[in-house]
Protein backbone atom coordinates (compact mmCIF):
# COMPACT_ATOMS: atom_id res chain seq x y z
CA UNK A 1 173.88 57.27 183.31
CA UNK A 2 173.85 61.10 183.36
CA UNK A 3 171.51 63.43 185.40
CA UNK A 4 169.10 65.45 183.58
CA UNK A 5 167.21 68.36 184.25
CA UNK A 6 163.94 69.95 183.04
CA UNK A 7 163.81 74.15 183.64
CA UNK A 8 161.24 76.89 183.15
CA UNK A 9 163.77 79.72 181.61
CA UNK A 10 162.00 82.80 183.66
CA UNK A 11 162.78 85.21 180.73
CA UNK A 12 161.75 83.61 177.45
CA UNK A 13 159.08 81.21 179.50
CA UNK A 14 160.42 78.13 177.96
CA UNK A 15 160.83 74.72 178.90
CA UNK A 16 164.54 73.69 178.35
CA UNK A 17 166.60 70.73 178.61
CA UNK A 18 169.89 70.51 180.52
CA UNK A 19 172.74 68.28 181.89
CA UNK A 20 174.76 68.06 184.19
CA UNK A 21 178.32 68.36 182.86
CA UNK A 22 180.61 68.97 186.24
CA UNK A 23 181.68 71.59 189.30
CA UNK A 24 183.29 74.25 189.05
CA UNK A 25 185.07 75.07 192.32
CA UNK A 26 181.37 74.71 194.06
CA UNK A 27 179.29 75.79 191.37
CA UNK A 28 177.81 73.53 188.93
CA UNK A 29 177.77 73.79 185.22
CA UNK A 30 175.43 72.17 183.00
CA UNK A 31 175.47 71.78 179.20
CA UNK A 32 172.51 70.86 176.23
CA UNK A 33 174.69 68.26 174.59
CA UNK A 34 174.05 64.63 176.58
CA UNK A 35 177.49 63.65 174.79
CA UNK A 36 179.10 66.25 177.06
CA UNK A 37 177.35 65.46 180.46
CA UNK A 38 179.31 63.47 183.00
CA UNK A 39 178.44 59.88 183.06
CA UNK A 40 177.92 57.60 186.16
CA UNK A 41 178.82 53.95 186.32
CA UNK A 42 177.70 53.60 189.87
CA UNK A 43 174.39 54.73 191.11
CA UNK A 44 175.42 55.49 194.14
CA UNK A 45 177.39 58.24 193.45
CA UNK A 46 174.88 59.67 190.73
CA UNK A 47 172.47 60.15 193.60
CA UNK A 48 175.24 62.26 195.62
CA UNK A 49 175.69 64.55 193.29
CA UNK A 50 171.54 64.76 192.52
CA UNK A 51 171.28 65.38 196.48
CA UNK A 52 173.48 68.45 196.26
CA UNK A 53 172.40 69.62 192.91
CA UNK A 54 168.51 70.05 194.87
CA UNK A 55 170.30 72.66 196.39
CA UNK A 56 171.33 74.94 193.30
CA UNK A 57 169.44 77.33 192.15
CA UNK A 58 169.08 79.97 189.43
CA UNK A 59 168.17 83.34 189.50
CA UNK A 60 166.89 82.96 185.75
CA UNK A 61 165.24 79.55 185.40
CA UNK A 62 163.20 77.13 187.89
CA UNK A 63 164.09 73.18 188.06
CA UNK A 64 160.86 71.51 187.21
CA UNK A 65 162.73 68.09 187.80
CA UNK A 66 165.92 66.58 187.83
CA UNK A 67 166.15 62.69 186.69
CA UNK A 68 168.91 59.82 186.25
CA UNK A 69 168.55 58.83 182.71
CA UNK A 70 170.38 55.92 180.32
């Protein structure tokens, strides 16, 4: 399982794609490649990490939705 996440870029107005690939010290950083994006075996912790990611938020894109997908 990895978490996805579906963005309005503010700039180019374009829908994009993104996943979650880690923290950095607080911050998160996300990649385009699924291959790269952390995987979950447990559920429960997937959902931790989706509870703080509601919280991050980009000066340059909004989150349109952020999912747990195979």
């Amino acid at each position: 399982m990895i978490i996805q996440f579906h963005l309005l870029d503010k700039r180019s107005n374009t829908f994009t794609k993104v996943y979650f690939e880690g923290w950095n010290d607080r911050a998160p950083f996300f990649t385009n490649d699924p291959k790269k994006a952390k995987q979950y075996w447990q559920k429960k912790q997937a959902e931790e990490d989706m509870e703080l990611l509601k919280w991050a938020q980009s000066p340059i894109a909004i989150t349109l939705s952020i999912k747990l997908v195979q």
